[in-house]
N, C-alpha and C. Protein backbone atom coordinates (compact mmCIF):
# COMPACT_ATOMS: atom_id res chain seq x y z
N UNK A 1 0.85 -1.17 0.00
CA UNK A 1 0.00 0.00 0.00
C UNK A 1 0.89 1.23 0.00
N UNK A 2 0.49 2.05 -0.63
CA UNK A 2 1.36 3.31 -0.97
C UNK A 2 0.47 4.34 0.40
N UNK A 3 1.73 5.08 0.61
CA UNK A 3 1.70 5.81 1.97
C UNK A 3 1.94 7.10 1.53
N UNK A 4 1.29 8.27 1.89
CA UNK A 4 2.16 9.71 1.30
C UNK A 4 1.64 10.78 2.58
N UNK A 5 2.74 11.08 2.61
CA UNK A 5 2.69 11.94 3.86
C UNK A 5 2.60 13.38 3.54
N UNK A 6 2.13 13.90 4.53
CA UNK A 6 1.93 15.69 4.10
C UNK A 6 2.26 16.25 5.20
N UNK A 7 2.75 17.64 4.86
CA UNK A 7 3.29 18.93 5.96
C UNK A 7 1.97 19.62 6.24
N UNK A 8 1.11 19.68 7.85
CA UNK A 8 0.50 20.29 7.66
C UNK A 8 0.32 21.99 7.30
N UNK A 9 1.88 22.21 7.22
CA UNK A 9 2.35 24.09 6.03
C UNK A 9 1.24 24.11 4.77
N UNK A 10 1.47 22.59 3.98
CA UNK A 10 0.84 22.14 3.00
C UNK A 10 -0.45 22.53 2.90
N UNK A 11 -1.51 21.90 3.83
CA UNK A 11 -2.71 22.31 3.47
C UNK A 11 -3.32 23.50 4.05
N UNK A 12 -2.66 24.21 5.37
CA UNK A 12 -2.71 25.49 5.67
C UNK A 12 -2.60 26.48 4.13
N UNK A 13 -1.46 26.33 3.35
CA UNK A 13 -1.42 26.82 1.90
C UNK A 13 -2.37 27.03 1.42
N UNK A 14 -2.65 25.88 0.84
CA UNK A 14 -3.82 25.16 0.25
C UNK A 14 -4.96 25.92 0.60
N UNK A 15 -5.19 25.45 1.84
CA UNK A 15 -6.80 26.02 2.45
C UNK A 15 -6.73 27.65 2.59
N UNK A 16 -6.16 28.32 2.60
CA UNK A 16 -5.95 29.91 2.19
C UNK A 16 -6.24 29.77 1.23
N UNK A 17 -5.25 29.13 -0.20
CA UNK A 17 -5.48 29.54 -1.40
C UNK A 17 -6.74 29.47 -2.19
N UNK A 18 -7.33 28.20 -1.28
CA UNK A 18 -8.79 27.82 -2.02
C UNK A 18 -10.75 28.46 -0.86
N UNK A 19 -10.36 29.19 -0.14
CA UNK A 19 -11.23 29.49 0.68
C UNK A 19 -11.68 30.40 0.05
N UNK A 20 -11.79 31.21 -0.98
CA UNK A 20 -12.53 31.73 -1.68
C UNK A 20 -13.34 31.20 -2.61
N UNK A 21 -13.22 29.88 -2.82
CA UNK A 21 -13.58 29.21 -4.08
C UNK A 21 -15.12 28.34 -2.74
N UNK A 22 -15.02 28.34 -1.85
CA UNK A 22 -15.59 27.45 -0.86
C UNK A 22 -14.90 26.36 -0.16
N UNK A 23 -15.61 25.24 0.45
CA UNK A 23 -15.34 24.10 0.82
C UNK A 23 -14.55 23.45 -0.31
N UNK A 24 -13.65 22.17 0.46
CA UNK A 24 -12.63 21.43 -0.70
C UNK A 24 -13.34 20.12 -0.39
N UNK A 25 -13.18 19.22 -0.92
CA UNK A 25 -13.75 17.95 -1.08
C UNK A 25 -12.85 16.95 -1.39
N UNK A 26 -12.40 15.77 -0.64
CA UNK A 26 -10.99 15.03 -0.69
C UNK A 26 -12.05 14.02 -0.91
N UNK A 27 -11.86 13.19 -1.87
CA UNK A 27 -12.03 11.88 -2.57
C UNK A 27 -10.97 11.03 -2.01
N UNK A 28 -11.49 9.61 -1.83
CA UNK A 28 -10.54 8.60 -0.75
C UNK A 28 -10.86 7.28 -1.44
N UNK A 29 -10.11 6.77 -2.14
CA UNK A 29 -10.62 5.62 -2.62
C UNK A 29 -10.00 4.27 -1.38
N UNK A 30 -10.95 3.38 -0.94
CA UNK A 30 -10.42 2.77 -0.05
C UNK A 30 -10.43 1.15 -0.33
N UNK A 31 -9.28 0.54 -0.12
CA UNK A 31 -9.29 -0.75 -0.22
C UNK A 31 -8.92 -1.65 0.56
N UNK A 32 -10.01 -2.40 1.27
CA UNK A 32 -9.35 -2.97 2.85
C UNK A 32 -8.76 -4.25 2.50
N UNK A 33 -7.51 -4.68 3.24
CA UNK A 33 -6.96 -5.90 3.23
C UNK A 33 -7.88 -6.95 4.30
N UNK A 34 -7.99 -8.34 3.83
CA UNK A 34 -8.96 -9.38 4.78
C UNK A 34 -8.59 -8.99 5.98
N UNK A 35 -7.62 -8.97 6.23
CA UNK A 35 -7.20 -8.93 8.29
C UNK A 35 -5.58 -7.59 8.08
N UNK A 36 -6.24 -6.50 9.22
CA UNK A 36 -5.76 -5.48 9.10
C UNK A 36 -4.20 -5.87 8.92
N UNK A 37 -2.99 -4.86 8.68
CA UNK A 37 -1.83 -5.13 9.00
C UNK A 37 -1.60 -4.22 9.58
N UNK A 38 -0.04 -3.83 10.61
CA UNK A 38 0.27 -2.91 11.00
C UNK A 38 1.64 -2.70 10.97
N UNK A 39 2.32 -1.95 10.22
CA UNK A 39 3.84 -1.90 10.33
C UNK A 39 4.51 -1.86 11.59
N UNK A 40 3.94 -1.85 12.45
CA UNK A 40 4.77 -1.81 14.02
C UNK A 40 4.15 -3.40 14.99
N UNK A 41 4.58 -3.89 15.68
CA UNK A 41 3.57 -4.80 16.57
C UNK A 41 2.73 -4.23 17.16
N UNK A 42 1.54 -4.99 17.43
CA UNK A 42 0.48 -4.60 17.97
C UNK A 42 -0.16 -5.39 19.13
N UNK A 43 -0.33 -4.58 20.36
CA UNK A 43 -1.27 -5.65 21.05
C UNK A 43 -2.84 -5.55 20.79
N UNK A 44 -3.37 -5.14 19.60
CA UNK A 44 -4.93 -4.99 19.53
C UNK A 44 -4.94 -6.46 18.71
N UNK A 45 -6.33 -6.85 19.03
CA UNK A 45 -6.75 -8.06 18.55
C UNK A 45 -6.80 -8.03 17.10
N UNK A 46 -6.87 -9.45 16.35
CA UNK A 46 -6.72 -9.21 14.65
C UNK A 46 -8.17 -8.96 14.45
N UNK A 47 -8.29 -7.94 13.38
CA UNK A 47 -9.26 -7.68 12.71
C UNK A 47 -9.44 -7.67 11.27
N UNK A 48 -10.36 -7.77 10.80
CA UNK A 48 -10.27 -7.21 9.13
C UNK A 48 -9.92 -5.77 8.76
N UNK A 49 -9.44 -5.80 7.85
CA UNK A 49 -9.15 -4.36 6.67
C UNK A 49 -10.49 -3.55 7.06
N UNK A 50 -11.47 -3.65 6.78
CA UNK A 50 -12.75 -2.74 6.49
C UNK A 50 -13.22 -2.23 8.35
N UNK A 51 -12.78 -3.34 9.44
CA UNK A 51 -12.99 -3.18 10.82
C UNK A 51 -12.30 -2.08 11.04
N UNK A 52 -10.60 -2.72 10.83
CA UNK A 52 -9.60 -1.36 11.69
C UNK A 52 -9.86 0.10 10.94
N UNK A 53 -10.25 0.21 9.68
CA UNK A 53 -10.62 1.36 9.23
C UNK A 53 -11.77 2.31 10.04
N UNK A 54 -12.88 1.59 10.34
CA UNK A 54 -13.95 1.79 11.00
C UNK A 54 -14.42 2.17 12.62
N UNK A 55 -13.32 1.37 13.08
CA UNK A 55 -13.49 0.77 14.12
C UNK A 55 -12.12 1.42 15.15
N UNK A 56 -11.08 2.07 14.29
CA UNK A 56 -9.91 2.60 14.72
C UNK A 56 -9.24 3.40 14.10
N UNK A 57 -8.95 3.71 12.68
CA UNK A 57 -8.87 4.77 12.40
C UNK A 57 -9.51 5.97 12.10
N UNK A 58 -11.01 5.77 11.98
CA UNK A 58 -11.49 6.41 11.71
C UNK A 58 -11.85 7.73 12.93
N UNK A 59 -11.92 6.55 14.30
CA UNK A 59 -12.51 7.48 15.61
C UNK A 59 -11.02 8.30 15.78
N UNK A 60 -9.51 7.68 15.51
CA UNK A 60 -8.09 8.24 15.92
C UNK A 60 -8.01 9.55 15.06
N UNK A 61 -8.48 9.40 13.67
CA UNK A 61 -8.97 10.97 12.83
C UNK A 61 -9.43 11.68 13.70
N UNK A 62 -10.49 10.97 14.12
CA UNK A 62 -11.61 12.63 14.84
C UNK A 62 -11.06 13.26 15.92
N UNK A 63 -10.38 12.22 16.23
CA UNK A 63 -9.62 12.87 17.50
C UNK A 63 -8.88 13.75 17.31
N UNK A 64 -7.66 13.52 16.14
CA UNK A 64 -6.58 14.25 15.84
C UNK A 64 -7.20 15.51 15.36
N UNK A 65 -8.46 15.57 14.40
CA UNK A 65 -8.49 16.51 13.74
C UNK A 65 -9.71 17.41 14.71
N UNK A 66 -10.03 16.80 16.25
CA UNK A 66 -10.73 17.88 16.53
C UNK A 66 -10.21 18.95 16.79
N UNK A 67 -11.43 20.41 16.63
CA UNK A 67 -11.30 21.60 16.26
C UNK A 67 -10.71 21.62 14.77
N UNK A 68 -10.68 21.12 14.05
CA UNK A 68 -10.41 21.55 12.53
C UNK A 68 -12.14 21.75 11.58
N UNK A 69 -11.91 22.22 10.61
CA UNK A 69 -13.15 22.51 9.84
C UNK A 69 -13.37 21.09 8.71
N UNK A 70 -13.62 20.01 9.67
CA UNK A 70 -14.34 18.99 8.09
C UNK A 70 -15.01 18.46 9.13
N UNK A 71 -15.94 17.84 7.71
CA UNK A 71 -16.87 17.03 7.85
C UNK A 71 -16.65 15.73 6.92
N UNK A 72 -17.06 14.01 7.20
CA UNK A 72 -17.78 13.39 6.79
C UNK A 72 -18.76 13.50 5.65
N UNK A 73 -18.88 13.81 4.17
CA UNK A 73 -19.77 14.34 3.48
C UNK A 73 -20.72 13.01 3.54
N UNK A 74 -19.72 11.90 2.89
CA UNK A 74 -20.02 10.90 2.16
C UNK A 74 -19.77 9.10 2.43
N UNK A 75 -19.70 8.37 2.52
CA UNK A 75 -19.23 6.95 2.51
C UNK A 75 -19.90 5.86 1.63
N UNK A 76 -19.64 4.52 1.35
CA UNK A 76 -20.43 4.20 0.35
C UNK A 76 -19.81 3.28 -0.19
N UNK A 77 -20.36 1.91 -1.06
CA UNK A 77 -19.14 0.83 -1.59
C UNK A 77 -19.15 1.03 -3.21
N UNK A 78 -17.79 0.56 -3.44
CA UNK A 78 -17.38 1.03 -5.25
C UNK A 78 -18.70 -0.07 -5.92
N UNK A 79 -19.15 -0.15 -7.10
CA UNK A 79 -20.01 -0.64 -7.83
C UNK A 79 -19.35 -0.84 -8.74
N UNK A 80 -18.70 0.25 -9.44
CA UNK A 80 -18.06 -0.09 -10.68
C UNK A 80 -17.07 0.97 -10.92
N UNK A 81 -16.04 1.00 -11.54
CA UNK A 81 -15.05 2.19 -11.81
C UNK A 81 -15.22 2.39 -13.31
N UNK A 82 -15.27 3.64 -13.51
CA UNK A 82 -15.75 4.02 -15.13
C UNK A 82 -14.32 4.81 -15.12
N UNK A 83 -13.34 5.33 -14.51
CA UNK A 83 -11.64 5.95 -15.28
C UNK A 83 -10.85 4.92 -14.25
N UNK A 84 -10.13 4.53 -14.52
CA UNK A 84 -9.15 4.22 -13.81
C UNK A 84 -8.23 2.60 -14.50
N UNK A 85 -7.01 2.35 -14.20
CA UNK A 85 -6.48 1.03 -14.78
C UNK A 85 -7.20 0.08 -14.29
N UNK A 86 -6.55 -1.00 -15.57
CA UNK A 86 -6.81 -2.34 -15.34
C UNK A 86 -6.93 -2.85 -14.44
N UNK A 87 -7.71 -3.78 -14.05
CA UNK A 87 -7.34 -4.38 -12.95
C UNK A 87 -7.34 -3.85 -11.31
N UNK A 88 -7.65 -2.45 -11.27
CA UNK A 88 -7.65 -1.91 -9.94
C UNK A 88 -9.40 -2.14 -9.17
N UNK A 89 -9.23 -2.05 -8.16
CA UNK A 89 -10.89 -2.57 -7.67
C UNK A 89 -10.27 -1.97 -6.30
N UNK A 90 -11.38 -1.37 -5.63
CA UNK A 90 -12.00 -0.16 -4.65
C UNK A 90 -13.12 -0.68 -4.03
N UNK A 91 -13.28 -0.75 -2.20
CA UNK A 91 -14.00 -1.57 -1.82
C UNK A 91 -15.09 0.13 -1.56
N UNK A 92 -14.20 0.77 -0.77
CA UNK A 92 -14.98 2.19 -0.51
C UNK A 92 -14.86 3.30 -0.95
N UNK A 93 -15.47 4.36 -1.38
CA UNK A 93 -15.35 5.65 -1.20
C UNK A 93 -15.52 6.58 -0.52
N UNK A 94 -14.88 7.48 0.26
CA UNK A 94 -15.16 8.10 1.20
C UNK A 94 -14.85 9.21 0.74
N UNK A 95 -15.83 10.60 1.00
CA UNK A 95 -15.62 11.68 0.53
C UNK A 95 -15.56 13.02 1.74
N UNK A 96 -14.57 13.59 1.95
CA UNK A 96 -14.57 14.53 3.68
C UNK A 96 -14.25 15.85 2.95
N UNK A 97 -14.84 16.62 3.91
CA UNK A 97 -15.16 18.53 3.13
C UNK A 97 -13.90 18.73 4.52
């Protein structure tokens, strides 16, 4: 799984440059592995891909990002992909303002 990290300088930028235009809208294409992994050891019990998303990263977001300005717009499972390569398949989409 590809990882990309950001400076939050970055979207401070960003969110200046685009706050005239309105709200921004981050598209998340998500694809859970059967049973989570974790690059470090873990003492949490094994779960699935779609659990630890749900179930642990998602509440560790809200945490981090309380007092920031987003919301949750959207969530929802892929059906079909009309742009994208061969062969790629997307269990969720998640869309946050």
């Amino acid at each position: 799984m590809t990882k990309i990290e950001y400076e939050k300088a970055a979207i401070e930028t960003a969110a200046k440059a685009l706050a005239v235009a309105g709200p921004v809208y981050m598209v998340n294409m998500v694809r859970y592995r059967e049973m989570a992994a974790y690059e470090v050891a873990s003492d949490l019990p094994a779960c699935s891909g779609r659990e630890a998303y749900f179930q642990r990263y998602a509440p560790a977001f809200n945490t981090v990002a309380q007092g920031e300005d987003f919301s949750v717009f959207w969530v929802g499972n892929v059906r079909g992909v009309l742009v994208g390569q061969d062969g790629e398949a997307w269990d969720d989409i998640v869309i946050v303002r």
